[in-house]
PDB file of N, CA and C in Angstrom:
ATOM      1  N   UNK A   1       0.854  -1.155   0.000  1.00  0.00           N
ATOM      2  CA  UNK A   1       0.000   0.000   0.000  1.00  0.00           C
ATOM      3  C   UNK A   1       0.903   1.222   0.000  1.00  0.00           C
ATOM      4  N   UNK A   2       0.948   2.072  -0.676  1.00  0.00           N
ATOM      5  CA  UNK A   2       1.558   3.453  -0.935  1.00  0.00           C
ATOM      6  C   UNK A   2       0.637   4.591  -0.204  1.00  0.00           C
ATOM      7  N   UNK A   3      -0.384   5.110  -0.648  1.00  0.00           N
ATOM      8  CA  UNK A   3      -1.004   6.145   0.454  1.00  0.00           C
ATOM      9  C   UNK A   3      -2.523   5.869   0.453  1.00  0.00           C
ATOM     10  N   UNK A   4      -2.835   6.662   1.383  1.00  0.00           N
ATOM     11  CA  UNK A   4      -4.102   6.204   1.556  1.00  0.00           C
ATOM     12  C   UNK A   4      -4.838   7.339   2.706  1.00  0.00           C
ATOM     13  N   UNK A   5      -6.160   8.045   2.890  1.00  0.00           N
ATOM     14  CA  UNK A   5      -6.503   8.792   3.199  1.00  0.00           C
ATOM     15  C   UNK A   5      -7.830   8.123   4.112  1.00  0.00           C
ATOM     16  N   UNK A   6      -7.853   8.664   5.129  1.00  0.00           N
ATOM     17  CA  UNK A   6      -8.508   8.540   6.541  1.00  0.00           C
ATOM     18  C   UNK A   6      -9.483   9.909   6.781  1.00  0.00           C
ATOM     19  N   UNK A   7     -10.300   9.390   7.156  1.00  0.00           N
ATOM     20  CA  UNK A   7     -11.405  10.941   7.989  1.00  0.00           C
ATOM     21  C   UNK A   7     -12.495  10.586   8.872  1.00  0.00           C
ATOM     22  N   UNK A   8     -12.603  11.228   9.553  1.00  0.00           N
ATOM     23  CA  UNK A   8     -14.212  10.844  10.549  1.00  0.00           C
ATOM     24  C   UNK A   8     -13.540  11.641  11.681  1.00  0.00           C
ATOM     25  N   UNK A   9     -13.971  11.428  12.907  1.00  0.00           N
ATOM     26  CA  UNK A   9     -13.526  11.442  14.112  1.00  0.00           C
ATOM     27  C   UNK A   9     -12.233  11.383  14.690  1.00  0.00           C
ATOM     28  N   UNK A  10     -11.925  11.665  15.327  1.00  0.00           N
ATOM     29  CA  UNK A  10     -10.208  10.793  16.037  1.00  0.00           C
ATOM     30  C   UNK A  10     -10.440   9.756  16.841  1.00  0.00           C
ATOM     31  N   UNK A  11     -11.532   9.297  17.081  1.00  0.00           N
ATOM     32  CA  UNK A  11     -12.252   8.137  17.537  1.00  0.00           C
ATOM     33  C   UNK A  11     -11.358   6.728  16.034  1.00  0.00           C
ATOM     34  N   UNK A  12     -12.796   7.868  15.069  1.00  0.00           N
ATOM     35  CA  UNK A  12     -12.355   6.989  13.872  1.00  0.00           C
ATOM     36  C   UNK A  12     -11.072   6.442  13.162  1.00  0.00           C
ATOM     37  N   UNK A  13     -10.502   7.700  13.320  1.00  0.00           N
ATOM     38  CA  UNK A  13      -9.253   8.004  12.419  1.00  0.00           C
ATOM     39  C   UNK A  13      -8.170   6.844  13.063  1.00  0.00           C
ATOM     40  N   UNK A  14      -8.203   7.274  14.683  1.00  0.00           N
ATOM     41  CA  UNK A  14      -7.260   5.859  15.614  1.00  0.00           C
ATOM     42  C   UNK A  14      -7.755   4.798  15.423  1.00  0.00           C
ATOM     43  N   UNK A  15      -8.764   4.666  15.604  1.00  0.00           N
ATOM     44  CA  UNK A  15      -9.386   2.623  14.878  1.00  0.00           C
ATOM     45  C   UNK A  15      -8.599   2.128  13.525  1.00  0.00           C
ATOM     46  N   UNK A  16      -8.631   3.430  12.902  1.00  0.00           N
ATOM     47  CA  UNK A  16      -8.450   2.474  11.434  1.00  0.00           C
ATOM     48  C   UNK A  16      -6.958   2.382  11.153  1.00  0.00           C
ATOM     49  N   UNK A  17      -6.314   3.262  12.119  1.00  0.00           N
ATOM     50  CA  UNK A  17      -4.660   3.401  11.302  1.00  0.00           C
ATOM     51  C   UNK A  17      -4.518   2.086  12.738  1.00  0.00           C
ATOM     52  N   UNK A  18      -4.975   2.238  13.736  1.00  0.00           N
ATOM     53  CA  UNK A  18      -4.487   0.587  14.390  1.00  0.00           C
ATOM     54  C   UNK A  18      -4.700  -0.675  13.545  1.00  0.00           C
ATOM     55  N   UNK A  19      -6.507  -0.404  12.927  1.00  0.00           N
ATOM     56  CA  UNK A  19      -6.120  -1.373  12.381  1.00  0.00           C
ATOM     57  C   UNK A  19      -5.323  -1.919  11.124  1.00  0.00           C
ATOM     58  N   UNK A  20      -4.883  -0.695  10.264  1.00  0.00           N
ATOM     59  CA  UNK A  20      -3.711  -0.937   9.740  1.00  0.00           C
ATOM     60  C   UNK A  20      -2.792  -1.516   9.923  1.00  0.00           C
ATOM     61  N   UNK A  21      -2.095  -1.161  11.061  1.00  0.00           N
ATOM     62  CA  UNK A  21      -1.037  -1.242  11.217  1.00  0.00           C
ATOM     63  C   UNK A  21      -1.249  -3.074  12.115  1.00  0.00           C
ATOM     64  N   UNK A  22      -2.408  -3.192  12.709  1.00  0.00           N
ATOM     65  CA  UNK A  22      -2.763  -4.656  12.921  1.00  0.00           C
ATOM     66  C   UNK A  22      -2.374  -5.694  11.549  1.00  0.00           C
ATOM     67  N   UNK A  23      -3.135  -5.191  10.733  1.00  0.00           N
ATOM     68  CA  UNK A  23      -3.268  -5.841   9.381  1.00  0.00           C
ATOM     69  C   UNK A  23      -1.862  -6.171   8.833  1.00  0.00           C
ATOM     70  N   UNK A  24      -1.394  -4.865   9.032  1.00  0.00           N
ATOM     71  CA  UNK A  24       0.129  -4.844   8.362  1.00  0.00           C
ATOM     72  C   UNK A  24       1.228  -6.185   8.937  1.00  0.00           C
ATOM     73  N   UNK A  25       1.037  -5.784  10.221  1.00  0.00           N
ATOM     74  CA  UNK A  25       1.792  -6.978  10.365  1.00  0.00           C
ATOM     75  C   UNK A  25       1.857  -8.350  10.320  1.00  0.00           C
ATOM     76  N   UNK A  26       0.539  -8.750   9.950  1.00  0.00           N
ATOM     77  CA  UNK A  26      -0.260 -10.276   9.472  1.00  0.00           C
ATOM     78  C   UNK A  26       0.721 -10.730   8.367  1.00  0.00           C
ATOM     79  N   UNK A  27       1.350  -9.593   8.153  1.00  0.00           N
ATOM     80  CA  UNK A  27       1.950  -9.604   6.346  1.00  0.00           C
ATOM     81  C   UNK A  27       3.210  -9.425   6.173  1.00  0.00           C
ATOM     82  N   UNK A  28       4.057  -9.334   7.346  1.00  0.00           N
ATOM     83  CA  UNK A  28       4.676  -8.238   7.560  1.00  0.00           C
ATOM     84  C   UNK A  28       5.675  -7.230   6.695  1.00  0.00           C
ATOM     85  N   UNK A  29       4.259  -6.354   6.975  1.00  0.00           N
ATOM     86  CA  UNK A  29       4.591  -4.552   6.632  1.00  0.00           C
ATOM     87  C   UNK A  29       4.265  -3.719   7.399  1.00  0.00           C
ATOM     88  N   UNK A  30       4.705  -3.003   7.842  1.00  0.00           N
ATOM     89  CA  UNK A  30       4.988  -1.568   8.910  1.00  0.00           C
ATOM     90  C   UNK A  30       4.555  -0.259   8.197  1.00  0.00           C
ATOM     91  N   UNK A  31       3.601   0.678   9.183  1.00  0.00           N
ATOM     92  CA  UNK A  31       3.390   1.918   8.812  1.00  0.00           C
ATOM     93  C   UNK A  31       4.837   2.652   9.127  1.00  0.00           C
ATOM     94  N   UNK A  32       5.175   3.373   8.345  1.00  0.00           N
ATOM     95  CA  UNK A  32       6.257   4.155   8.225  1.00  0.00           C
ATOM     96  C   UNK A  32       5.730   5.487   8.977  1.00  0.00           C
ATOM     97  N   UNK A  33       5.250   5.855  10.335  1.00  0.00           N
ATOM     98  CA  UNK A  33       4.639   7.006  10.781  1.00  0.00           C
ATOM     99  C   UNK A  33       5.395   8.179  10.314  1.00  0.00           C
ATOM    100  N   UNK A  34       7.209   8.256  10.135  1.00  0.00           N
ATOM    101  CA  UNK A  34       7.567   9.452   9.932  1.00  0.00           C
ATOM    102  C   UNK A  34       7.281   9.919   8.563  1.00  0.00           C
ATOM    103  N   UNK A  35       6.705   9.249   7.497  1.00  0.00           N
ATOM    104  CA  UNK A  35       5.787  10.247   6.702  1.00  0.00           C
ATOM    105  C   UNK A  35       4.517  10.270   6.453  1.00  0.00           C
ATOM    106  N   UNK A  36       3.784   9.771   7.768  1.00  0.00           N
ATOM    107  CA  UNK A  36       1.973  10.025   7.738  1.00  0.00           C
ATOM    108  C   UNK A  36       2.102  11.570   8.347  1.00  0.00           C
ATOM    109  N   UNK A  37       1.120  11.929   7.446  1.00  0.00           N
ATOM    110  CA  UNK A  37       0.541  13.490   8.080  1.00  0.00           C
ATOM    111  C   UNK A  37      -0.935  13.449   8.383  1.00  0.00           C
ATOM    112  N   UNK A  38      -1.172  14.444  10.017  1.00  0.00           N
ATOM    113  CA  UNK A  38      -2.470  14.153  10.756  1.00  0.00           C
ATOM    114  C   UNK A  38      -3.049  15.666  10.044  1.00  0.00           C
ATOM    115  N   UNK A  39      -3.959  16.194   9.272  1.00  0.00           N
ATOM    116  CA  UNK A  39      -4.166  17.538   8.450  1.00  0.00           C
ATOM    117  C   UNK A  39      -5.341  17.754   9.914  1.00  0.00           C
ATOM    118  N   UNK A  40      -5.360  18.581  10.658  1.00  0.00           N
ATOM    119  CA  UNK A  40      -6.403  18.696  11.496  1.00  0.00           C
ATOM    120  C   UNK A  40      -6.499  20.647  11.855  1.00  0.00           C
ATOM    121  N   UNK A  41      -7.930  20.848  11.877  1.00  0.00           N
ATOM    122  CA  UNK A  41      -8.379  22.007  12.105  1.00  0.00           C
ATOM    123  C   UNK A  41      -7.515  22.874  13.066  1.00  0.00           C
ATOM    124  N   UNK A  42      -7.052  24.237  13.031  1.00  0.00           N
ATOM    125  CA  UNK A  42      -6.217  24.805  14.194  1.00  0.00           C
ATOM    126  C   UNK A  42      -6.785  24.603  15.587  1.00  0.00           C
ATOM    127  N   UNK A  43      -7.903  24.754  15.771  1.00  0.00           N
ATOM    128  CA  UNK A  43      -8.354  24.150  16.845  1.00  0.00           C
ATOM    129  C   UNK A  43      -8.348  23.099  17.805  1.00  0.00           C
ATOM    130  N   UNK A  44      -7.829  21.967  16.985  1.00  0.00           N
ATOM    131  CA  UNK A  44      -8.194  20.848  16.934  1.00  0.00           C
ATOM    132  C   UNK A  44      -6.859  20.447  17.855  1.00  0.00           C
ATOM    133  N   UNK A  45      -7.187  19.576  19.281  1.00  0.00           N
ATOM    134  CA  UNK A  45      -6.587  18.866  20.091  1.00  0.00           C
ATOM    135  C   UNK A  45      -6.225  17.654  20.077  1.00  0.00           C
ATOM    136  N   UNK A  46      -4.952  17.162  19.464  1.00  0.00           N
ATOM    137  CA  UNK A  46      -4.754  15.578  18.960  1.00  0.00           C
ATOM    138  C   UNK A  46      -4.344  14.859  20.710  1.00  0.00           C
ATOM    139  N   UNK A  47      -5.500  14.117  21.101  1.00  0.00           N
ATOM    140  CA  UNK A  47      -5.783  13.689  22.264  1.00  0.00           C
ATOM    141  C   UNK A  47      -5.447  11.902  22.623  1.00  0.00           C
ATOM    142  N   UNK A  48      -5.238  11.427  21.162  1.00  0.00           N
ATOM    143  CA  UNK A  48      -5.295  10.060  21.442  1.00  0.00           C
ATOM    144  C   UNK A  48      -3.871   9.855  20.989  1.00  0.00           C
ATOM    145  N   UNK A  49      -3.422   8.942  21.859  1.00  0.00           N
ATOM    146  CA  UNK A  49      -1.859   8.470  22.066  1.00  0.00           C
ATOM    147  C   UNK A  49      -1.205   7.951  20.635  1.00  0.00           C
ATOM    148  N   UNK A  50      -1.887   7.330  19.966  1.00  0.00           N
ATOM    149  CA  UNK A  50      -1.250   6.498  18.808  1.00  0.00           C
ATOM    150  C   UNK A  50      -1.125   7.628  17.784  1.00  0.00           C
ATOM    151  N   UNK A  51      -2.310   8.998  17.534  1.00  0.00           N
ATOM    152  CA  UNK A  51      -1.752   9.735  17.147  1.00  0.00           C
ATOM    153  C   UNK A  51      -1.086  11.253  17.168  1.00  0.00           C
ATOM    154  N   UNK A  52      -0.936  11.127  18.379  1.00  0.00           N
ATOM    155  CA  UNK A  52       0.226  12.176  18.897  1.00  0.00           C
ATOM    156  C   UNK A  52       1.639  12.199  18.565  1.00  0.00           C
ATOM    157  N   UNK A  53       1.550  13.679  18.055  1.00  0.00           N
ATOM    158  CA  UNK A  53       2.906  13.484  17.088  1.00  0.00           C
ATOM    159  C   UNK A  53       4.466  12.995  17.975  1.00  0.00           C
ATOM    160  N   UNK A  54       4.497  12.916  19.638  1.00  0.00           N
ATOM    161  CA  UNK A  54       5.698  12.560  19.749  1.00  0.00           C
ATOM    162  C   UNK A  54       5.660  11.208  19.113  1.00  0.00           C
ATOM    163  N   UNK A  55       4.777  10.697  18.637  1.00  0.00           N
ATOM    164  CA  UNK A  55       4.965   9.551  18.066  1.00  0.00           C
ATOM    165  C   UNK A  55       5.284   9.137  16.656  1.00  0.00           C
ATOM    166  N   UNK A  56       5.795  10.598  16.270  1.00  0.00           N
ATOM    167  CA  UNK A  56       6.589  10.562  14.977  1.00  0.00           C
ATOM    168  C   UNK A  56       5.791  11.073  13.651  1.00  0.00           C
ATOM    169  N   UNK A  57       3.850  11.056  13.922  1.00  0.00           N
ATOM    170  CA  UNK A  57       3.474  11.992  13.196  1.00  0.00           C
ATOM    171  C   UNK A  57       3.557  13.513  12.788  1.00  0.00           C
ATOM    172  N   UNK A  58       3.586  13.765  11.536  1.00  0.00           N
ATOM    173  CA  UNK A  58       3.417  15.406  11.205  1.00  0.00           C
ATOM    174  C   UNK A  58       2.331  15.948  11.020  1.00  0.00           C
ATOM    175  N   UNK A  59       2.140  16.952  12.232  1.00  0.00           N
ATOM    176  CA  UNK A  59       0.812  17.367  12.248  1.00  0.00           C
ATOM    177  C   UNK A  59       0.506  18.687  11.297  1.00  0.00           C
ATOM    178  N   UNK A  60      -0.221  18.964  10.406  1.00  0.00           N
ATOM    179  CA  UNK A  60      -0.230  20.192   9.767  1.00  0.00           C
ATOM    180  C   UNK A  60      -1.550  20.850   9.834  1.00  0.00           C
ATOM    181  N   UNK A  61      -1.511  22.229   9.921  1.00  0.00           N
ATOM    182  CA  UNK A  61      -2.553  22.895  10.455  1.00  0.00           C
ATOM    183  C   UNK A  61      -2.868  23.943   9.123  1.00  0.00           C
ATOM    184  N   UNK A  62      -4.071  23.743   8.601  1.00  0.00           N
ATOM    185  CA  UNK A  62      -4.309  24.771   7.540  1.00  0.00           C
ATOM    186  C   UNK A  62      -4.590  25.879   8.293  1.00  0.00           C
ATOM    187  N   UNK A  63      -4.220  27.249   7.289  1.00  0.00           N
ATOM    188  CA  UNK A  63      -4.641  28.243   8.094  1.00  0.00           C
ATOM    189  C   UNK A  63      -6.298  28.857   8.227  1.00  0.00           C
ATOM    190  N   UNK A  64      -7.075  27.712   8.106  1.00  0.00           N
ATOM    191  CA  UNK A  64      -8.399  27.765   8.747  1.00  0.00           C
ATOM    192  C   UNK A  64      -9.037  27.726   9.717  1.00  0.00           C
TER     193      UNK A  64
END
């Protein structure tokens, strides 16, 4: 898999890149986190552990 795009919730968004990365290793292949980017509202509080950028995500903030 090369890229691939996620949206809903951060409820949602953490379900599905776990289960990625579940999946992935059935196979074994690894999410490469240092080039996933989290695109989230300036507002917006990244609250859940798996995707908090000390965890190697890049978070980018439009200026909206």
């Amino acid at each position: 898999m090369d890229d691939v795009t996620l949206g809903g919730t951060v409820e949602t968004v953490a379900s599905d890149v776990a289960e990625i990365i579940r999946a992935g290793t059935e196979i074994d292949l690894s999410l490469n986190v240092s080039k996933c980017e989290l695109i989230a509202h300036k507002d917006f509080q990244v609250d859940d552990a798996l995707l908090h950028h000390s965890n190697g995500w890049s978070l980018k903030r439009p200026p909206y």
